[in-house]
PDB file of N, CA and C in Angstrom:
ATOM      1  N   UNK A   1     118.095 113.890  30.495  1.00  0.00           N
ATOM      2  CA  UNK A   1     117.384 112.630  30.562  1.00  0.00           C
ATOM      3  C   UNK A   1     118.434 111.515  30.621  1.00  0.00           C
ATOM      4  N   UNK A   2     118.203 110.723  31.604  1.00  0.00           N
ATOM      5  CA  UNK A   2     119.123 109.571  31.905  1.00  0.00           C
ATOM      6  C   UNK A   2     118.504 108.011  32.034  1.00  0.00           C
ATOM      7  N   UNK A   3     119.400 107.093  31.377  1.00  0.00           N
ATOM      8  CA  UNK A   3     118.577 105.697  31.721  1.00  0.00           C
ATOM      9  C   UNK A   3     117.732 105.322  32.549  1.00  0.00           C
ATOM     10  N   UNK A   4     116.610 104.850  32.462  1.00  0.00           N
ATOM     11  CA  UNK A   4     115.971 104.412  33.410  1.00  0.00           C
ATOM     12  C   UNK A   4     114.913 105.705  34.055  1.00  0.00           C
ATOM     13  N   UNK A   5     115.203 106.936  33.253  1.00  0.00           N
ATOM     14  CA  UNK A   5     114.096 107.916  33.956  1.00  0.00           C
ATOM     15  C   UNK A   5     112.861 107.223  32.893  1.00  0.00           C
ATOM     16  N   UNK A   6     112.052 107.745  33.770  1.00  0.00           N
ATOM     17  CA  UNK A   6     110.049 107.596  33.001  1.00  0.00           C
ATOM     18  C   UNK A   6     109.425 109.081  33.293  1.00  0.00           C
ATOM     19  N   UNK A   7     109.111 108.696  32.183  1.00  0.00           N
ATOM     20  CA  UNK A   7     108.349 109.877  31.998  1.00  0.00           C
ATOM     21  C   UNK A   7     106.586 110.019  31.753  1.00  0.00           C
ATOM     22  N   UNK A   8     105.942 110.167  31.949  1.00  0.00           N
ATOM     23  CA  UNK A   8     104.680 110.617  31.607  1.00  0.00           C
ATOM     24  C   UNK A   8     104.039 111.619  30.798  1.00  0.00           C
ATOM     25  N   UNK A   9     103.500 111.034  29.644  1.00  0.00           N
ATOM     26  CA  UNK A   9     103.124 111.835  28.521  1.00  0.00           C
ATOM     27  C   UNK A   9     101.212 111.634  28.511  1.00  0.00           C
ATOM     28  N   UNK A  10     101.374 113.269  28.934  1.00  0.00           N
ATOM     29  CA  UNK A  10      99.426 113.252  28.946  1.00  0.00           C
ATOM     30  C   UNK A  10      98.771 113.183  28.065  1.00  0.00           C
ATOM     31  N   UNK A  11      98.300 112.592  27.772  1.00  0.00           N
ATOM     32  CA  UNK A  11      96.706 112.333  26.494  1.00  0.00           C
ATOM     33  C   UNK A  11      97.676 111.659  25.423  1.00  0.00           C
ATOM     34  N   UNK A  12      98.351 111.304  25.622  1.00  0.00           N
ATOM     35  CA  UNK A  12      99.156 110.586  24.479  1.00  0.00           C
ATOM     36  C   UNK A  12      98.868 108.936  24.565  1.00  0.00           C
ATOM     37  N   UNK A  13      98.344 108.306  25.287  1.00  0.00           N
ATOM     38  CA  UNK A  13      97.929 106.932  25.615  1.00  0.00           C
ATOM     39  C   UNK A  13      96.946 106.234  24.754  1.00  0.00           C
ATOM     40  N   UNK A  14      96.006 105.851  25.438  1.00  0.00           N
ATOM     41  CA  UNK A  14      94.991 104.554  24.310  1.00  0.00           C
ATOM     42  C   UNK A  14      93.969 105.450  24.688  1.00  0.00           C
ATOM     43  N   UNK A  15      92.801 105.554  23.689  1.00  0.00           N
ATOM     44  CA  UNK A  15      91.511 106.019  23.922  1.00  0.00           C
ATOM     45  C   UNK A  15      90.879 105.165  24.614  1.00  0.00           C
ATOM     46  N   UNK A  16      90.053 106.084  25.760  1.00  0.00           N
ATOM     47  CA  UNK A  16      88.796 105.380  26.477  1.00  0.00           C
ATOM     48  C   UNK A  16      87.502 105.993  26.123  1.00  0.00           C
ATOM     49  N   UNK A  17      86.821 104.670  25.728  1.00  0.00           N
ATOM     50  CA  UNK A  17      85.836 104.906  25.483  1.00  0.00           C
ATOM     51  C   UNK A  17      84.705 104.978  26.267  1.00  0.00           C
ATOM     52  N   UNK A  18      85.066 105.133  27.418  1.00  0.00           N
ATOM     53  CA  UNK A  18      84.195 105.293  28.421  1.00  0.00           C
ATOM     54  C   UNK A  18      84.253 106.517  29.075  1.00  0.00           C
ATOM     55  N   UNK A  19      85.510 107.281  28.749  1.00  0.00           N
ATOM     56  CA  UNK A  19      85.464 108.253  29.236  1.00  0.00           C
ATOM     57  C   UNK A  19      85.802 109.878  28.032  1.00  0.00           C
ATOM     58  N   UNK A  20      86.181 108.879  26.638  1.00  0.00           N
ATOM     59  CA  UNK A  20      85.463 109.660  25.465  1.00  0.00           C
ATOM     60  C   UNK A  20      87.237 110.628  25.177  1.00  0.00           C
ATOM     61  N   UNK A  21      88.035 109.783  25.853  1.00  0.00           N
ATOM     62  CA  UNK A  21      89.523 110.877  25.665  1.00  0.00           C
ATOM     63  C   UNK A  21      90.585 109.690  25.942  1.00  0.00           C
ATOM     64  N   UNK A  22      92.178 110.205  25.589  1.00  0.00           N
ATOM     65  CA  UNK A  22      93.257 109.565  25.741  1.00  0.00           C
ATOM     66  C   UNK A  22      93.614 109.673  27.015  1.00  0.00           C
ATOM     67  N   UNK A  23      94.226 108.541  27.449  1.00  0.00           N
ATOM     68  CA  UNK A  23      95.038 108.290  28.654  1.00  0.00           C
ATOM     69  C   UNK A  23      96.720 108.699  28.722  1.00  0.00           C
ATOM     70  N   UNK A  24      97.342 108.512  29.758  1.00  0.00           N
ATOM     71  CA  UNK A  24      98.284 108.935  29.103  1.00  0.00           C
ATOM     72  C   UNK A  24      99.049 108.108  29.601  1.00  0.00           C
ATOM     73  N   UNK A  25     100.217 108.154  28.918  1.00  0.00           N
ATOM     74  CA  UNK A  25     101.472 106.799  28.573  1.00  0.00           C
ATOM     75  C   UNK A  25     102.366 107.562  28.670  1.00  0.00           C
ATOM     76  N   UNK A  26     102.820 106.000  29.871  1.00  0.00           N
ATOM     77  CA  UNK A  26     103.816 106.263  30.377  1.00  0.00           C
ATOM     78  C   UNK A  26     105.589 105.772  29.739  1.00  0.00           C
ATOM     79  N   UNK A  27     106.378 105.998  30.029  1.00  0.00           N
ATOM     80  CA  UNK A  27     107.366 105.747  29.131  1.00  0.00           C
ATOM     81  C   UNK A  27     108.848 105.475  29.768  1.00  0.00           C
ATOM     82  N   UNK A  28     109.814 104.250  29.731  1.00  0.00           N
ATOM     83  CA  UNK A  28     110.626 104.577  30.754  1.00  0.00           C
ATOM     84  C   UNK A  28     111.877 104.075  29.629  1.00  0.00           C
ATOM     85  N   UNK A  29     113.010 105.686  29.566  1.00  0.00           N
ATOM     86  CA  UNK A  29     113.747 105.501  28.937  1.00  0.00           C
ATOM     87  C   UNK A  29     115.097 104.420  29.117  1.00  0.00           C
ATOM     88  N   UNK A  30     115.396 103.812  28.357  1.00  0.00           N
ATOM     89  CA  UNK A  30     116.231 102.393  28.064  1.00  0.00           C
ATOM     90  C   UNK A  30     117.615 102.896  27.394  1.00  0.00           C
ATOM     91  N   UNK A  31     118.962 103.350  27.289  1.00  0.00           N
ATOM     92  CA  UNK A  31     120.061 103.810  26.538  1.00  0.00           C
ATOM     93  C   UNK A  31     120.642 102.382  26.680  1.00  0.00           C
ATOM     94  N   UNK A  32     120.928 101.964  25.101  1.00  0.00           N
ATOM     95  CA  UNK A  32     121.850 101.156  24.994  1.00  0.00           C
ATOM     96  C   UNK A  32     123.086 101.503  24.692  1.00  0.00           C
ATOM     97  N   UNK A  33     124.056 101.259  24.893  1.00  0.00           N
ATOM     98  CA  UNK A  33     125.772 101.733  24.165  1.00  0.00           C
ATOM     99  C   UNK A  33     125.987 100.722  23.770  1.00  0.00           C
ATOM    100  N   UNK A  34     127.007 100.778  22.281  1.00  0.00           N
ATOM    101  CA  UNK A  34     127.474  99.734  21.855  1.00  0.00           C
ATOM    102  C   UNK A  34     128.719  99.413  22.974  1.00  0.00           C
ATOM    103  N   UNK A  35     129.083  98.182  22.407  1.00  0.00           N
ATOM    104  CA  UNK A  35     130.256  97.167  23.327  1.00  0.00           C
ATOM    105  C   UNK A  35     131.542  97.660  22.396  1.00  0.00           C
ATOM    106  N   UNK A  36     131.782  98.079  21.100  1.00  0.00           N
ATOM    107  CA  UNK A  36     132.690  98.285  21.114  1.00  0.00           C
ATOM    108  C   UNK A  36     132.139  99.327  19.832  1.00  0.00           C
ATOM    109  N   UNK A  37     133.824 100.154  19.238  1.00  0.00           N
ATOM    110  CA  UNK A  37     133.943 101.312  18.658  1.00  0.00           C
ATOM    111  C   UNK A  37     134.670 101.216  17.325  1.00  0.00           C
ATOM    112  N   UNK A  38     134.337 101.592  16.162  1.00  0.00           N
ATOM    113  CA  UNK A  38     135.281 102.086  15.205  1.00  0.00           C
ATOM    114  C   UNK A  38     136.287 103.070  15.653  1.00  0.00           C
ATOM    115  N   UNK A  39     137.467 103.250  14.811  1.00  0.00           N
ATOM    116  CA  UNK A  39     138.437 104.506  15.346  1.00  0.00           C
ATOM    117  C   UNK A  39     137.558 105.659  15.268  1.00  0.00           C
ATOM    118  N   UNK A  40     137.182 105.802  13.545  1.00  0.00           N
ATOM    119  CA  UNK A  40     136.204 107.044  13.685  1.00  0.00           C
ATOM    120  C   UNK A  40     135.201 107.345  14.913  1.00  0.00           C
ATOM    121  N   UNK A  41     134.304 106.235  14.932  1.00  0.00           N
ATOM    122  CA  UNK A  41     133.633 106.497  15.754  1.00  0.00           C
ATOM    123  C   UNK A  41     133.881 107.136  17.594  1.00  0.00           C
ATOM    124  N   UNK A  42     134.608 106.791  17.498  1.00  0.00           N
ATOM    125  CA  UNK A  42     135.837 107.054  18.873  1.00  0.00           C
ATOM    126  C   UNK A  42     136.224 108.575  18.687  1.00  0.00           C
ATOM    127  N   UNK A  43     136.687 108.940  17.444  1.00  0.00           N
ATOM    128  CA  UNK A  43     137.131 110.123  17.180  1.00  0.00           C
ATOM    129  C   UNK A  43     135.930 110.925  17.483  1.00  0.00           C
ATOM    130  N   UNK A  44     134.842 110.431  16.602  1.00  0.00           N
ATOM    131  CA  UNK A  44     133.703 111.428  16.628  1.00  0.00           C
ATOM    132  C   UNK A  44     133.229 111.657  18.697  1.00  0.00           C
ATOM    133  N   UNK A  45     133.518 110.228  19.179  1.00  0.00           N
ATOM    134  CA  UNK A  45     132.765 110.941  20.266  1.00  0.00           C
ATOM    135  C   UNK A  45     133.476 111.809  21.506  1.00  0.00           C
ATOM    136  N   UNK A  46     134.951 111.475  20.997  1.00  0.00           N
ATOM    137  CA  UNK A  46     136.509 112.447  21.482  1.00  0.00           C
ATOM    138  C   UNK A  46     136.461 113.682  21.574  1.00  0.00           C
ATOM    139  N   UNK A  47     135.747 113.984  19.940  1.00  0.00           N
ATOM    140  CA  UNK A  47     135.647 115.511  19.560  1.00  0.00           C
ATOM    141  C   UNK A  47     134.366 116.087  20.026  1.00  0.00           C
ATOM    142  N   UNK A  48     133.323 115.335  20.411  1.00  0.00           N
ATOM    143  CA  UNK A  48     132.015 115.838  21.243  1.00  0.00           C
ATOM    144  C   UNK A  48     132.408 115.951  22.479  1.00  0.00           C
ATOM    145  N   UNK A  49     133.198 114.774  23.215  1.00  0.00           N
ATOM    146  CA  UNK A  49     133.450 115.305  24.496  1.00  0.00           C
ATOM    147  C   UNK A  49     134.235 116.695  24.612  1.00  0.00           C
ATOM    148  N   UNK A  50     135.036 116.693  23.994  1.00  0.00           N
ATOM    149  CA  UNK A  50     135.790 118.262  23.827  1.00  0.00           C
ATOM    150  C   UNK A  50     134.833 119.362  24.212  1.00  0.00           C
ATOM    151  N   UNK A  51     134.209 119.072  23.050  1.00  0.00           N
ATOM    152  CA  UNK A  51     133.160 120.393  23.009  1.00  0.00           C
ATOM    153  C   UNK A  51     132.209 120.418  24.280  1.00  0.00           C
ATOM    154  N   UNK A  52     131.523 119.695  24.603  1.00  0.00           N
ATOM    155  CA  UNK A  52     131.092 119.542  25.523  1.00  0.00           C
ATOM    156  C   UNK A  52     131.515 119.918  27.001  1.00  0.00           C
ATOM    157  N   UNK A  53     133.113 119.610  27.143  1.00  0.00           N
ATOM    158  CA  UNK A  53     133.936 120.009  28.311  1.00  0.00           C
ATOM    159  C   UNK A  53     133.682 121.736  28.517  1.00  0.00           C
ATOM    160  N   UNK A  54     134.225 122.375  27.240  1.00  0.00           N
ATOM    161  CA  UNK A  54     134.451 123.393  26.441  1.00  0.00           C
ATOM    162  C   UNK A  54     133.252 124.292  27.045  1.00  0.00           C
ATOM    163  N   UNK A  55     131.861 123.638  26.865  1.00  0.00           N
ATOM    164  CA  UNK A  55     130.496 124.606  27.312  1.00  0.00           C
ATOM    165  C   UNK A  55     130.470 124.323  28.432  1.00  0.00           C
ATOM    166  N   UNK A  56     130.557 123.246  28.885  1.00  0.00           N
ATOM    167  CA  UNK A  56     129.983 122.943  30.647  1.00  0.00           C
ATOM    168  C   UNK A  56     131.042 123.189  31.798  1.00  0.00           C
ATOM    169  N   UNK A  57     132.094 123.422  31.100  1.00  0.00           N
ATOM    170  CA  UNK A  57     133.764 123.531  32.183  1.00  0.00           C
ATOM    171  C   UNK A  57     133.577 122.413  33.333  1.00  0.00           C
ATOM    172  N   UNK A  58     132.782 121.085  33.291  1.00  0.00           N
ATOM    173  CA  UNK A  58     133.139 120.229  33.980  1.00  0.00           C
ATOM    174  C   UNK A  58     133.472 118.656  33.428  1.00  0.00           C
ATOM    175  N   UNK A  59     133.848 117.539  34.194  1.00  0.00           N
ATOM    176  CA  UNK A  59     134.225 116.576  34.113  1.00  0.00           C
ATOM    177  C   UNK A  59     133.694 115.691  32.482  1.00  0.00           C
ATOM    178  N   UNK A  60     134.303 114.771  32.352  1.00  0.00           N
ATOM    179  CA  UNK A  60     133.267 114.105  30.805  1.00  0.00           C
ATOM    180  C   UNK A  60     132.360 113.367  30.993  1.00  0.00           C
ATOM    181  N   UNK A  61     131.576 113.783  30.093  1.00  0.00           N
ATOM    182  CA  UNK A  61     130.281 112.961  30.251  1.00  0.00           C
ATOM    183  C   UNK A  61     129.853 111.000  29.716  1.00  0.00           C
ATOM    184  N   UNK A  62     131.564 111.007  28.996  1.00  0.00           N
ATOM    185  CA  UNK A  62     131.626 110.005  28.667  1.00  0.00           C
ATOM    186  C   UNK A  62     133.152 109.235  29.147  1.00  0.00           C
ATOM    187  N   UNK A  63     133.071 108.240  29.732  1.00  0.00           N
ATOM    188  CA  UNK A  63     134.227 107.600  30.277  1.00  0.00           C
ATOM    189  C   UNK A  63     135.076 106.550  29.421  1.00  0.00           C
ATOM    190  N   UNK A  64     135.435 106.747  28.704  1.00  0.00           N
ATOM    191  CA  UNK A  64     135.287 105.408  27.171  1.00  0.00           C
ATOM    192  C   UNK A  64     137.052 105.336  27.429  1.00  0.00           C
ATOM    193  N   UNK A  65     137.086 103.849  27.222  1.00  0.00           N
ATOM    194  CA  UNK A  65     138.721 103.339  27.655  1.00  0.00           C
ATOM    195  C   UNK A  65     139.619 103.711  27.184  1.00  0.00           C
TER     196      UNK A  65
END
């Protein structure tokens, strides 16, 4: 799942009462990143990219300066 995908979730919406059931709602995902990093925090996401490299044997999923 990536920014900006939507998704559609069935019967999860507002009840109609005209038709006696839920609608379904729609949803369109938003990722914010912070603007900047603690060291730790940097570390922590250093050591996820690792791992991550590690299972997928390709490029990083995160580009961080």
């Amino acid at each position: 799942m990536q920014h900006g995908d939507k998704l559609r979730l069935r019967g999860r919406g507002i009840f109609s009462s005209e038709r006696g059931l839920k609608g379904d709602q729609y949803v369109e995902v938003r990722v914010v990143l912070p603007r900047t990093l603690t060291q730790r925090q940097r570390e922590l996401l250093e050591e996820f990219d690792q791992d991550e490299r590690k299972k997928l044997s390709s490029k990083s999923w995160w580009k961080g300066s």
